[in-house]
Structure formats: structure tokens, C-alpha cells
Protein backbone atom coordinates (compact mmCIF):
# COMPACT_ATOMS: atom_id res chain seq x y z
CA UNK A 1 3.69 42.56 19.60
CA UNK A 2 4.80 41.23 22.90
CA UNK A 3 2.80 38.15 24.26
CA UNK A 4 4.60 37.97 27.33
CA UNK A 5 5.56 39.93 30.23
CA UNK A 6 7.87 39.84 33.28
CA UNK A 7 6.74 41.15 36.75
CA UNK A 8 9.02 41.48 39.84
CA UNK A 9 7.99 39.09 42.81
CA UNK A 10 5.49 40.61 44.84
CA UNK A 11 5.95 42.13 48.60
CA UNK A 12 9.96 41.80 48.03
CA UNK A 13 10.08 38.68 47.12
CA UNK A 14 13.75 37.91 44.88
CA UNK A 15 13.12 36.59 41.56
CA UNK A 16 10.97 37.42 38.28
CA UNK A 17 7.57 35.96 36.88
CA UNK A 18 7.18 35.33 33.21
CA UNK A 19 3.17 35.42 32.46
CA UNK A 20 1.80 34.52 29.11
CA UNK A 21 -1.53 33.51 27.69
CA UNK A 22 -1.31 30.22 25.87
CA UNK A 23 -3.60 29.93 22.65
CA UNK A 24 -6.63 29.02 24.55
CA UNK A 25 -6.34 32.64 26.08
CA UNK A 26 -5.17 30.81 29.60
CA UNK A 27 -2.64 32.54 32.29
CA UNK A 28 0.12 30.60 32.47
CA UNK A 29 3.20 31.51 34.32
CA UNK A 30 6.77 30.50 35.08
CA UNK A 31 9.28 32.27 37.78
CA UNK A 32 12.79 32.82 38.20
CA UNK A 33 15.78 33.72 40.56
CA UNK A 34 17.46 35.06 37.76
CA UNK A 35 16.31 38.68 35.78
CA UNK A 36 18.54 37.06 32.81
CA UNK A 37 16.60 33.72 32.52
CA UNK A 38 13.17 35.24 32.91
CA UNK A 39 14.68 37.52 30.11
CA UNK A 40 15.82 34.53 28.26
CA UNK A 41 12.20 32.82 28.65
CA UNK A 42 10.32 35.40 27.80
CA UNK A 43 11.85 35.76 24.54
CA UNK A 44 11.40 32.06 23.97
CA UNK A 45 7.78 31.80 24.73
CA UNK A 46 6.79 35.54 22.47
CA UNK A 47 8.63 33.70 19.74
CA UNK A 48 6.64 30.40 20.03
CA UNK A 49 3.88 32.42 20.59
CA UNK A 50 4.48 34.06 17.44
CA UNK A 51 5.32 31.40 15.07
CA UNK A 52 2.87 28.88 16.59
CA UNK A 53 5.30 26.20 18.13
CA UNK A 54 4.75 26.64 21.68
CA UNK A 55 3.53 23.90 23.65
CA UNK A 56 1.99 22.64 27.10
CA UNK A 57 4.60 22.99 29.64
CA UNK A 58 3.71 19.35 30.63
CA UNK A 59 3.24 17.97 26.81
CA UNK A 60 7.33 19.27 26.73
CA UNK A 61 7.54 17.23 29.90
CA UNK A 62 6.75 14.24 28.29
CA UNK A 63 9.21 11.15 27.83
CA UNK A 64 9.97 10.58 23.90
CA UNK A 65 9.16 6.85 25.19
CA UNK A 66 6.00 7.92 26.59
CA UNK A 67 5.03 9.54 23.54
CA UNK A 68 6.22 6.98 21.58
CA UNK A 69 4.08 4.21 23.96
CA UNK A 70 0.75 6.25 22.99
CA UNK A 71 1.03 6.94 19.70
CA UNK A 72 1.84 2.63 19.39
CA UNK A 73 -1.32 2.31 21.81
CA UNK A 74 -3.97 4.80 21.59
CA UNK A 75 -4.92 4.51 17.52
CA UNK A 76 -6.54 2.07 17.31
CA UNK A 77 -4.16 -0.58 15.43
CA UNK A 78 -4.47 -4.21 15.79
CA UNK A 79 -2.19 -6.19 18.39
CA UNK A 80 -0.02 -7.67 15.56
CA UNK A 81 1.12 -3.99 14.47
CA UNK A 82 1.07 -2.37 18.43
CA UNK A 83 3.37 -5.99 19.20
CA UNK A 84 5.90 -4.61 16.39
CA UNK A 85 6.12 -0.59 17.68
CA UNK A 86 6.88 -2.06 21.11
CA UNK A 87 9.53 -4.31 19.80
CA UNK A 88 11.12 -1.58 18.56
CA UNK A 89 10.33 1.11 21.59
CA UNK A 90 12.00 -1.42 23.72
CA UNK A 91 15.20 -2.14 21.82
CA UNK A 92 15.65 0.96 19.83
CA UNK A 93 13.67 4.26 21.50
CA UNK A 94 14.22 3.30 25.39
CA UNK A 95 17.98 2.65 25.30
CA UNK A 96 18.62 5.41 24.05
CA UNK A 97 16.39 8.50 25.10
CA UNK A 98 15.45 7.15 28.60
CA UNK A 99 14.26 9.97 30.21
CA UNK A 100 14.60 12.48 27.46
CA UNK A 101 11.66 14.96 26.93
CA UNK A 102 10.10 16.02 24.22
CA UNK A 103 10.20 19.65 24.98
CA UNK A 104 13.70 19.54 24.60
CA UNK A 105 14.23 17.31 21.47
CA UNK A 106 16.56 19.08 19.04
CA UNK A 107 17.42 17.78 15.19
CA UNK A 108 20.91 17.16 16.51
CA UNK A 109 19.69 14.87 19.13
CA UNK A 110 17.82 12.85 16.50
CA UNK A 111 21.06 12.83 14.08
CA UNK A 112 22.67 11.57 17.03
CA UNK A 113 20.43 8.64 17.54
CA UNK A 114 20.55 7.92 13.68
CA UNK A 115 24.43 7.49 14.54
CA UNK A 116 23.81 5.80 17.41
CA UNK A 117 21.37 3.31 15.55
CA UNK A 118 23.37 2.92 12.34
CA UNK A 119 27.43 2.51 14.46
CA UNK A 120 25.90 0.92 17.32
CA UNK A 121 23.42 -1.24 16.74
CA UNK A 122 24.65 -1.82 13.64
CA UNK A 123 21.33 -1.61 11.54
CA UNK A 124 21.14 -1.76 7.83
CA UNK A 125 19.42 1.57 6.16
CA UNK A 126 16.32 0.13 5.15
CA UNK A 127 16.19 -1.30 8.93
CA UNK A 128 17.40 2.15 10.03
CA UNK A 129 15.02 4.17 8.02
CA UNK A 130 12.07 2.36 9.05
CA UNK A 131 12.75 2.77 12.98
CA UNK A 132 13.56 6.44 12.40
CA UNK A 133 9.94 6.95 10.34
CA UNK A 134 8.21 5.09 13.06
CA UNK A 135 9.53 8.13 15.69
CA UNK A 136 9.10 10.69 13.20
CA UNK A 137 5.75 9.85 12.75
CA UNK A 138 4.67 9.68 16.37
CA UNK A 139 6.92 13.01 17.05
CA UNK A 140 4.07 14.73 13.60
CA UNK A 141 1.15 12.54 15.02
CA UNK A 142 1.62 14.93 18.73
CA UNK A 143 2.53 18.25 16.33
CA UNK A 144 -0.92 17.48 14.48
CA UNK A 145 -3.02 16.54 17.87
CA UNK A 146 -0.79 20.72 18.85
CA UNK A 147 0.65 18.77 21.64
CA UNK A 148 4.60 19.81 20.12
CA UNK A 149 5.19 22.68 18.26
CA UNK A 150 7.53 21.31 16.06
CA UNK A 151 8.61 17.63 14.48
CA UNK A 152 12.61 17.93 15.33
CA UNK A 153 12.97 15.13 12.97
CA UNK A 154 11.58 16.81 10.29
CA UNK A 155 14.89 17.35 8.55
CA UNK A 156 17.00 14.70 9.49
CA UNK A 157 19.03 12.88 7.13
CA UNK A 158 19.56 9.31 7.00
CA UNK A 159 22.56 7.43 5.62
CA UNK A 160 22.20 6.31 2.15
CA UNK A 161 19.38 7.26 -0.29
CA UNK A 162 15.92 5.80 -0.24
CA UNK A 163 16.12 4.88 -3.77
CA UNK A 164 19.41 2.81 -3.02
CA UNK A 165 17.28 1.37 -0.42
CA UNK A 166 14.24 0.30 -2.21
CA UNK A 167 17.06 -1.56 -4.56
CA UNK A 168 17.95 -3.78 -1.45
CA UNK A 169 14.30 -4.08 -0.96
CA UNK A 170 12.77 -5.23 -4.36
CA UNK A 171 16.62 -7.68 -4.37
CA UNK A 172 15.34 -9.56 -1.47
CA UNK A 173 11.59 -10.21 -3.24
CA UNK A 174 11.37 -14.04 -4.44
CA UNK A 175 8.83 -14.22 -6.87
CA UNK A 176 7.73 -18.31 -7.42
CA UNK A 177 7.46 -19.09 -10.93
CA UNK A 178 4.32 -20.91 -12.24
CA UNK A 179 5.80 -24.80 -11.37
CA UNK A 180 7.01 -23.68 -7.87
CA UNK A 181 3.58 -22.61 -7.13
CA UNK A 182 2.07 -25.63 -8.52
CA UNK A 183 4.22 -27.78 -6.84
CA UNK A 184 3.11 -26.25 -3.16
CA UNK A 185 -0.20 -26.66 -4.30
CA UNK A 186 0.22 -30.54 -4.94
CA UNK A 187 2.15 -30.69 -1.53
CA UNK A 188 -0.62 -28.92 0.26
CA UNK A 189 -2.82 -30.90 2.85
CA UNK A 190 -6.58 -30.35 0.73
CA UNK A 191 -7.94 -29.18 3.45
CA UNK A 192 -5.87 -26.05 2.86
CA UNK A 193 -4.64 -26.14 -0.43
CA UNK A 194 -7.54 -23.78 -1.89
CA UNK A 195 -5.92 -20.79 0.56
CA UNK A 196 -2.56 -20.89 -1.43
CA UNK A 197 -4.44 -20.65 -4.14
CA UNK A 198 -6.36 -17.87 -2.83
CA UNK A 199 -2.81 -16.31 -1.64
CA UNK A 200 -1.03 -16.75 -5.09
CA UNK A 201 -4.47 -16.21 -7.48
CA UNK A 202 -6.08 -13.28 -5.12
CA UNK A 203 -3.23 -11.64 -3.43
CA UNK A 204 -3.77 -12.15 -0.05
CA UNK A 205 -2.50 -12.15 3.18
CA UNK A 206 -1.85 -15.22 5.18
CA UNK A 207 -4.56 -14.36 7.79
CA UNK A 208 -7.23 -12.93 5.37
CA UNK A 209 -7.32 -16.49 3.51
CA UNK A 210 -7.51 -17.87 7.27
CA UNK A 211 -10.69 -15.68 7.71
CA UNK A 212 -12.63 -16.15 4.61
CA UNK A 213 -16.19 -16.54 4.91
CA UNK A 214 -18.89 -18.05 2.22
CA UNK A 215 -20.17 -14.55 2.36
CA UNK A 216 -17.70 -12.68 0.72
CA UNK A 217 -17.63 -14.95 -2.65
CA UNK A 218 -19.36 -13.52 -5.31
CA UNK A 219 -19.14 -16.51 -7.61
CA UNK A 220 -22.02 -14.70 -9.85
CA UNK A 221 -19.53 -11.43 -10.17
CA UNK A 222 -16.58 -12.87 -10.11
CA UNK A 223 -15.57 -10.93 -6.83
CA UNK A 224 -13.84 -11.51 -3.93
CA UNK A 225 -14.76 -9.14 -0.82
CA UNK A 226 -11.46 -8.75 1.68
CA UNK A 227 -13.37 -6.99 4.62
CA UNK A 228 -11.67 -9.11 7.59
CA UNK A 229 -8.43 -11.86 9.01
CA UNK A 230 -7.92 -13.62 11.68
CA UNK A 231 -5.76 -12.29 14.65
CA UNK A 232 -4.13 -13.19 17.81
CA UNK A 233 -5.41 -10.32 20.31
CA UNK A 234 -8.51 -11.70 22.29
CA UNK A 235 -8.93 -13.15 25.44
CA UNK A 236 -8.17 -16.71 26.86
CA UNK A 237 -9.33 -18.34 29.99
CA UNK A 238 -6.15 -19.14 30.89
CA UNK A 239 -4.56 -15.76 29.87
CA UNK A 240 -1.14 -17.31 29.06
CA UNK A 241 -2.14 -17.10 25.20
CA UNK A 242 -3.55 -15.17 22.93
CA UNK A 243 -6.84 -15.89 21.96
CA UNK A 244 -7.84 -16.06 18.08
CA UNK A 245 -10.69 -13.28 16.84
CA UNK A 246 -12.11 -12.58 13.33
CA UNK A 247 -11.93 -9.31 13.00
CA UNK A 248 -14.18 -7.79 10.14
CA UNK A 249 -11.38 -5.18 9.29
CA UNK A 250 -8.17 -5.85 7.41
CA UNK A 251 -4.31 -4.90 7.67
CA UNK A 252 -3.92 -1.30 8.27
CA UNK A 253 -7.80 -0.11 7.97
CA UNK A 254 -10.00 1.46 10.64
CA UNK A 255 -12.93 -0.93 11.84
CA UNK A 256 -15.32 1.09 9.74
CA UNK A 257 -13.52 0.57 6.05
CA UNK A 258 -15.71 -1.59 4.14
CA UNK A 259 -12.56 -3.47 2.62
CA UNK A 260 -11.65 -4.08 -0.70
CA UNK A 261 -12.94 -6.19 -3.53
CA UNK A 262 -10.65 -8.01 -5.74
CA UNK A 263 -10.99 -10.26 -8.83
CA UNK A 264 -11.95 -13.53 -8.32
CA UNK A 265 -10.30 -15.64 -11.39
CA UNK A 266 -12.46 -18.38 -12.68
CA UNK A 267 -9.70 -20.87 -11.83
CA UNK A 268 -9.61 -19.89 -8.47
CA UNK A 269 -13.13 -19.70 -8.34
CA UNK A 270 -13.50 -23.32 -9.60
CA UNK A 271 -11.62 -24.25 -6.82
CA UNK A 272 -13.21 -22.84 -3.94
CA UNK A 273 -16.41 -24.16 -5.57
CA UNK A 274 -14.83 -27.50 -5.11
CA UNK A 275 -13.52 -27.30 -1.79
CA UNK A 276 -17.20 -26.28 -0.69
CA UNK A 277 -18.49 -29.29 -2.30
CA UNK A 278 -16.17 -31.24 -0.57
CA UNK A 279 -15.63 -29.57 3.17
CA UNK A 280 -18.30 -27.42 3.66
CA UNK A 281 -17.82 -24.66 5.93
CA UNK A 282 -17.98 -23.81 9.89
CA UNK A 283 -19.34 -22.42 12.16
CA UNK A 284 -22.05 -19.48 12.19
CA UNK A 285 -19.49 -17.21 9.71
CA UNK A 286 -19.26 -20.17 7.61
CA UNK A 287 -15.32 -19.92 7.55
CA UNK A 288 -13.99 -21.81 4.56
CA UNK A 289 -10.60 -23.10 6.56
CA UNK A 290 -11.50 -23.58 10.39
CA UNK A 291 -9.30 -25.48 12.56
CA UNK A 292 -8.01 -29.33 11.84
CA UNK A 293 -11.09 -30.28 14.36
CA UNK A 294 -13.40 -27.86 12.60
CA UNK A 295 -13.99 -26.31 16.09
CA UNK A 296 -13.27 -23.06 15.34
CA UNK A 297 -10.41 -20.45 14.35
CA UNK A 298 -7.13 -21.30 12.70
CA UNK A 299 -3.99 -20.51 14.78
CA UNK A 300 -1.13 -19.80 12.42
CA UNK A 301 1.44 -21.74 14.06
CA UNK A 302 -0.68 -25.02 13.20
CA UNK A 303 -0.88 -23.67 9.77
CA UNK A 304 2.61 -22.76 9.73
CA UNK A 305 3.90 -26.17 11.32
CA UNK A 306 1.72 -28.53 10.42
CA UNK A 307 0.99 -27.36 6.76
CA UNK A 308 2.91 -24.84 5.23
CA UNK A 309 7.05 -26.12 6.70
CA UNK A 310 5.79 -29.68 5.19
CA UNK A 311 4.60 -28.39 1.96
CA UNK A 312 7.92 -26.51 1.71
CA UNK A 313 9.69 -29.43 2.62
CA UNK A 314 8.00 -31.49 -0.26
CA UNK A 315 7.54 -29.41 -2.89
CA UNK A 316 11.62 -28.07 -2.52
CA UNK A 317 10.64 -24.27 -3.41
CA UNK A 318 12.74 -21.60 -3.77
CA UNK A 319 11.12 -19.67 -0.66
CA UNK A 320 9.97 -19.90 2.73
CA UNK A 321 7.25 -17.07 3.36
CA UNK A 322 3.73 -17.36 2.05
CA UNK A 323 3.93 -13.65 1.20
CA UNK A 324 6.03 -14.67 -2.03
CA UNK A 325 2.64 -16.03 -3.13
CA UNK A 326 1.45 -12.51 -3.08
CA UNK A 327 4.58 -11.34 -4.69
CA UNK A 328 3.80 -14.22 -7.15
CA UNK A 329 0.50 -12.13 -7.88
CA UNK A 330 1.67 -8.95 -8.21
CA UNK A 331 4.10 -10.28 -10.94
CA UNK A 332 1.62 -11.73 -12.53
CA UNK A 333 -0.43 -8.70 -12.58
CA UNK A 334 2.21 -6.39 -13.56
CA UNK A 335 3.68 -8.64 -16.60
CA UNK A 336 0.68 -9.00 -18.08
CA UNK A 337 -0.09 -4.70 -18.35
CA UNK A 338 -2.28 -4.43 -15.20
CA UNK A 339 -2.19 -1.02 -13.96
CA UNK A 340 -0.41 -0.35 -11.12
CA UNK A 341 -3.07 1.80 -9.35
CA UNK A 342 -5.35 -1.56 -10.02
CA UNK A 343 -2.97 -3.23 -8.58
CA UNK A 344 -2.55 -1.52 -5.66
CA UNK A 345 -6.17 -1.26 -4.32
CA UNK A 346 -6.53 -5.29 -4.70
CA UNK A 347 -3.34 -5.59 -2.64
CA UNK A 348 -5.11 -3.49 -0.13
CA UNK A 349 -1.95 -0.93 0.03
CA UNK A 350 -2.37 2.37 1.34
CA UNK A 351 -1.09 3.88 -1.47
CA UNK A 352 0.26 3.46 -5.13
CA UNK A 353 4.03 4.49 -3.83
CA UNK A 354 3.96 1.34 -1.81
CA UNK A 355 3.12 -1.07 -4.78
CA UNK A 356 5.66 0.79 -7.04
CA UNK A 357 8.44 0.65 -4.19
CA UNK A 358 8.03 -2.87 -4.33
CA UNK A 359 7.00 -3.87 -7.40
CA UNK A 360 7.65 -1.33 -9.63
CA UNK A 361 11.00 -3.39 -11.20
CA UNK A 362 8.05 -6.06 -12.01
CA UNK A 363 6.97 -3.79 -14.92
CA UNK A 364 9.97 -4.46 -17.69
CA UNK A 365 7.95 -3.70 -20.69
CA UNK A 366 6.52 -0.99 -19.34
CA UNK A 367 8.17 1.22 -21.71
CA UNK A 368 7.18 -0.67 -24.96
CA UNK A 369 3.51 -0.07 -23.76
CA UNK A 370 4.34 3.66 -23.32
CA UNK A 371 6.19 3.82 -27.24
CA UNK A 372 3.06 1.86 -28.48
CA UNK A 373 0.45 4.24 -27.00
CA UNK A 374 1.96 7.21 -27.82
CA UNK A 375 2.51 6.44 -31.30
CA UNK A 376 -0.87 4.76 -31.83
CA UNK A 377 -2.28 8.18 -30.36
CA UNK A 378 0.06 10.34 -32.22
CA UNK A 379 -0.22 8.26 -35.67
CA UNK A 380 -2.20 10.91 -37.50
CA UNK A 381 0.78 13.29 -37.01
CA UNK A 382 2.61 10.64 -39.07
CA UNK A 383 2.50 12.79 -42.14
CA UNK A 384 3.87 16.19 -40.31
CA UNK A 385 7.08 13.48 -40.07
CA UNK A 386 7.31 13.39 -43.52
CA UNK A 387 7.53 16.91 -43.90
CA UNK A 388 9.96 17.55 -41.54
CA UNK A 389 12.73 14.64 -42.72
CA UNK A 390 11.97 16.27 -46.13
CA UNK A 391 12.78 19.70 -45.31
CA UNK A 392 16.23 18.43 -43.38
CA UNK A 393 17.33 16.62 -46.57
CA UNK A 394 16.78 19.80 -48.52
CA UNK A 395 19.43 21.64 -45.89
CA UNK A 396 22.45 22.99 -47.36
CA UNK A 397 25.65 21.40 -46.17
CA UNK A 398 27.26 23.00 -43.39
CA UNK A 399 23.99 24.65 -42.16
């Protein structure tokens, strides 16, 4: 069944009128000089019609890079993340689709900027793959909102596997050993040493141990609650920086997700009982690690300069970034037969393929703890066994 229709211009006029009603049952219309593009149009918008990928004239209007720009904007992220997607709109989405629409985005022109990314800018794949998963996200985030009919990315290929990939990934993961870890700890200025332990014995992030509160200890319990971090997104008088906020919401989690709750190990628990003792807290939150003047928030380049580059500096580590002292966790976890699904919900990762991209190669006896289960479950059969080597030593020869 047709869904559009052609009409000749009215009172003589030369040229042709597509009309069509769009899924909200609304007139829309498009004319033409031409018989053979009205023809051509037609056909196009009964098929889209039919199949459900048409779209607003003016969503197919719209810049990739304006698309791109609200899907970065308009979600709801925190500054840190929206920061990152216009790094990359700026050096890898605007130079090369400019003024490209939407509308008219073909798989072919998305191979093409996979070339384009990989022979001239000269990216690595997992550097590659990441930029081109950013766009193809945004390009399903309009398809989902029905603003495009269609993700044109959808079956792109990229250049090397994703498995090869990961590889490269989980190569470049440090993991301190125990003395390395103790060693930072000993460098440490005090005032600060309980948040690598927090990092290293907790799992987390650099500006979630700069945003702990007394309220989220559970010394009783044993639990840790992770429901906020600092970041550097609000408002300054002079508006040349920005200014530092707790927000009581964590990496990658709407404002309303209540967090997560991790394990508070006695060890690490005896220490933050000790740093209490002996700092106190600040401020009307009751932060644990406020500023060196204990006037409020902690900016991470003070932390960064001024504690963590000396610490490195003295205790002569093996790595640079305090995420190895989550990496240093998730070992820790993973060698000693914590499940990976645990695992993954105390590093607050949005899913379990994350953790096993990662950390996955962390796991080396993994399959000694699968043979052991399987034959302490299957050990009553143990006597079938029996039977069955008996009754192949009976065989004839040749059989």
C-alpha cells in the first residue's frame, strides 16, 4: 500500500508535489521541477514509510557534529565525561564531517572515516574503536529518541579484532605488588595516606576517596557506601576556573542511583578509625580528606602535585596513575576466587563484560576452581567411571 502520492502543481504551475503523512498522521510535502525526482522521492519516502526508517526532514538536516554536540550535552553526564566527548568532537568528528548531515549518512561514509581515522590520524585500534563507538552510539541514541531511521554505523567494521584489542589493553595494566603499595603508603603525607589505602583496599576512584564522608562508614557492618566524588564543574567568582562540587552521584550513574556498597576490610577499617582519631573531619559533610587548610574541597592537582608525584618519587614504584591501586584490588580480588560479578558491582562497572575485558587475564586458576567443582559435584558418579574403564579393557583388539 502506497503512503505517498504525487500531484501536478496547481493552476499550471511546472513541477510535481510529493505528499505523505509522517507517523504522527501529519501532511508533509516536498515539490519538484522534475516528474523523475518526485518519482524517485516518492518511492523513497513509501519505502521508509514502510519499513519504519523515515525521519523528520529537519532531524536529516542535522550536522553529524550537531548531533554529536547533544548527545555529549543533553544526558545528563558530569563535566569530566562531556570535557572528553568534546575533545574528541573537536579533533576527530568536526574535521572530518563538517557540514555533513545525518539524513544522508551512508555505511560507506562511516568506513571512510574509519580509514580516515586509522591512515590519517594515525590512531591505534583500541584508540580507533573507542572514537568510532562514541559516534555510533550517539548516531542509536537519535534512532532510539525516532529522530534517524537507521544507525549507518551499525555494520561497520573496524581494523583488527576486539579480542586482539583487549590483549593491548589488559598488556598496558600495571598491577603494584604488595611492597610497592606499601612503600607509597610509607611515602604518603598522613594526612592522605588513609585514601591510598582506601584506593588499593576498597577499589576506588581517585575522586570518590577525595569525597568520602564519615557518613558512609559502616564500621559496625563492615561497609563502605560509594554514593558520591568530587568534581571540577561548578561555579567560581572569578570564572577562569572550575569550581570544586561534591556531587552525591558517582562515575557513570544518574543523580538518583543510590551507589554502591563495598567491603570495608578490617585493615582498612583500622585505619580510617585512626585517621579520625587523629584529623577529624570537615566541614558540615564531615569529609575525611578536605583541603591542606581544611577549608574545604580537595582540588586534584594539589593532590596530584603536592602528594601523589612526591610519593612516587620516594617510594620508586613501578607506576604513575593511582588507578593501578584499583587494578591492585581487582587482582587481589580475582587471585584469591572472588567472583567476578562481585567484583564488578564493588568496582562500580556498568557491567560484568567491562571487569572481564580488563581483568579477566587476572583469573589464572580459574580453571583449577572449575576441575575442582565439577568433580566435587560429580564425585558420586565416580563409580559409573569404574564401569566404563572396565568395560573398555574387556574390548576385543581391533574393535
Amino acid at each position: 500500500m502506497a503512503h505517498a502520492w504525487i500531484t501536478p502543481q496547481a493552476d499550471g504551475g511546472v513541477g510535481y508535489t510529493v505528499y505523505w503523512h509522517d507517523p504522527d498522521k501529519k501532511q508533509r510535502q516536498k515539490s519538484f521541477r522534475k516528474k523523475v525526482d518526485a518519482e524517485a522521492f516518492r518511492t523513497k519516502m513509501d519505502r521508509e514509510l514502510e519499513t519504519g526508517t523515515y525521519i523528520e526532514p529537519k532531524r536529516a538536516a542535522e550536522t553529524v557534529v550537531s548531533l554529536f554536540e547533544r548527545w555529549a550535552t543533553s544526558r545528563g553526564l558530569e563535566s569530566s565525561t562531556v570535557r572528553q566527548y568534546r575533545s574528541i568532537l573537536n579533533q576527530t568528528i568536526k574535521p572530518y564531517f563538517t557540514t555533513r548531515t545525518t539524513g544522508s549518512l551512508k555505511l560507506s561514509d562511516i568506513q571512510a572515516w574509519i580509514a580516515w581515522m586509522k591512515d590519517t590520524k594515525k590512531y591505534a585500534n583500541q584508540t580507533l574503536q573507542t572514537r568510532f563507538g562514541y559516534l555510533s552510539s550517539a548516531l542509536q541514541w537519535a534512532v532510539n529518541n525516532e529522530e534517524l531511521g537507521r544507525n549507518p554505523a551499525k555494520r561497520a567494521t573496524l581494523p583488527g579484532s576486539r579480542a586482539k584489542t583487549r590483549r593491548v589493553v589488559k598488556e598496558k595494566i600495571v598491577v603494584p605488588d604488595l611492597f610497592e603499595v606499601e612503600a607509597l603508603i610509607l611515602a604518603t603525607d598522613p594526612r592522605y595516606a588513609a585514601m591510598i589505602w582506601l584506593m588499593a583496599g576498597c577499589g576506588l576512584r581517585i575522586s570518590e576517596a577525595m569525597g568520602l564522608c564519615r557518613e558512609q562508614i559502616d564500621f559496625r557492618k563492615g561497609l563502605l557506601r560509594v554514593d558520591r566524588q568530587i568534581t571540577e564543574d561548578g561555579e567560581t567568582d572569578s570564572g577562569k576556573n572550575a569550581g570544586l562540587r561534591l556531587k552525591r552521584y558517582t562515575k557513570h550513574r544518574d543523580e538518583e542511583s543510590p551507589g554502591r556498597t563495598v567491603p570495608l576490610p578490617a585493615i582498612v577499617a583500622a585505619v580510617l578509625q585512626a585517621h579520625l582519631k587523629r584529623y577529624g573531619t570537615c566541614g558540615q559533610d564531615k569529609l575525611l580528606f578536605p583541603n591542606h587548610t581544611r577549608t574545604g574541597l580537595l582540588y586534584q592537582y594539589y593532590f596530584r602535585n603536592e602528594v601523589w608525584q612526591p610519593a612516587l618519587t620516594a617510594s620508586k614504584v613501578s607506576f604513575h596513575k593511582t588507578h593501578a591501586l584499583r587494578h591492585f584490588f581487582a587482582a587481589s580480588m580475582l587471585g584469591n576466587g572472588v567472583p567476578i560479578t562481585d567484583l564488578c558491582e564493588w568496582l562500580g562497572h556498568s557491567s560484568v563484560e567491562i571487569t572481564y575485558a580488563y581483568y579477566g587475564h587476572l583469573m589464572p586458576d580459574a580453571p583449577e576452581r572449575g576441575r575442582a567443582a565439577i568433580d566435587t559435584a560429580m564425585a558420586p558418579l565416580a563409580s559409573i567411571t569404574g564401569t566404563v574403564r572396565s568395560a573398555e579393557a574387556a574390548e576385543p583388539a581391533g574393535v
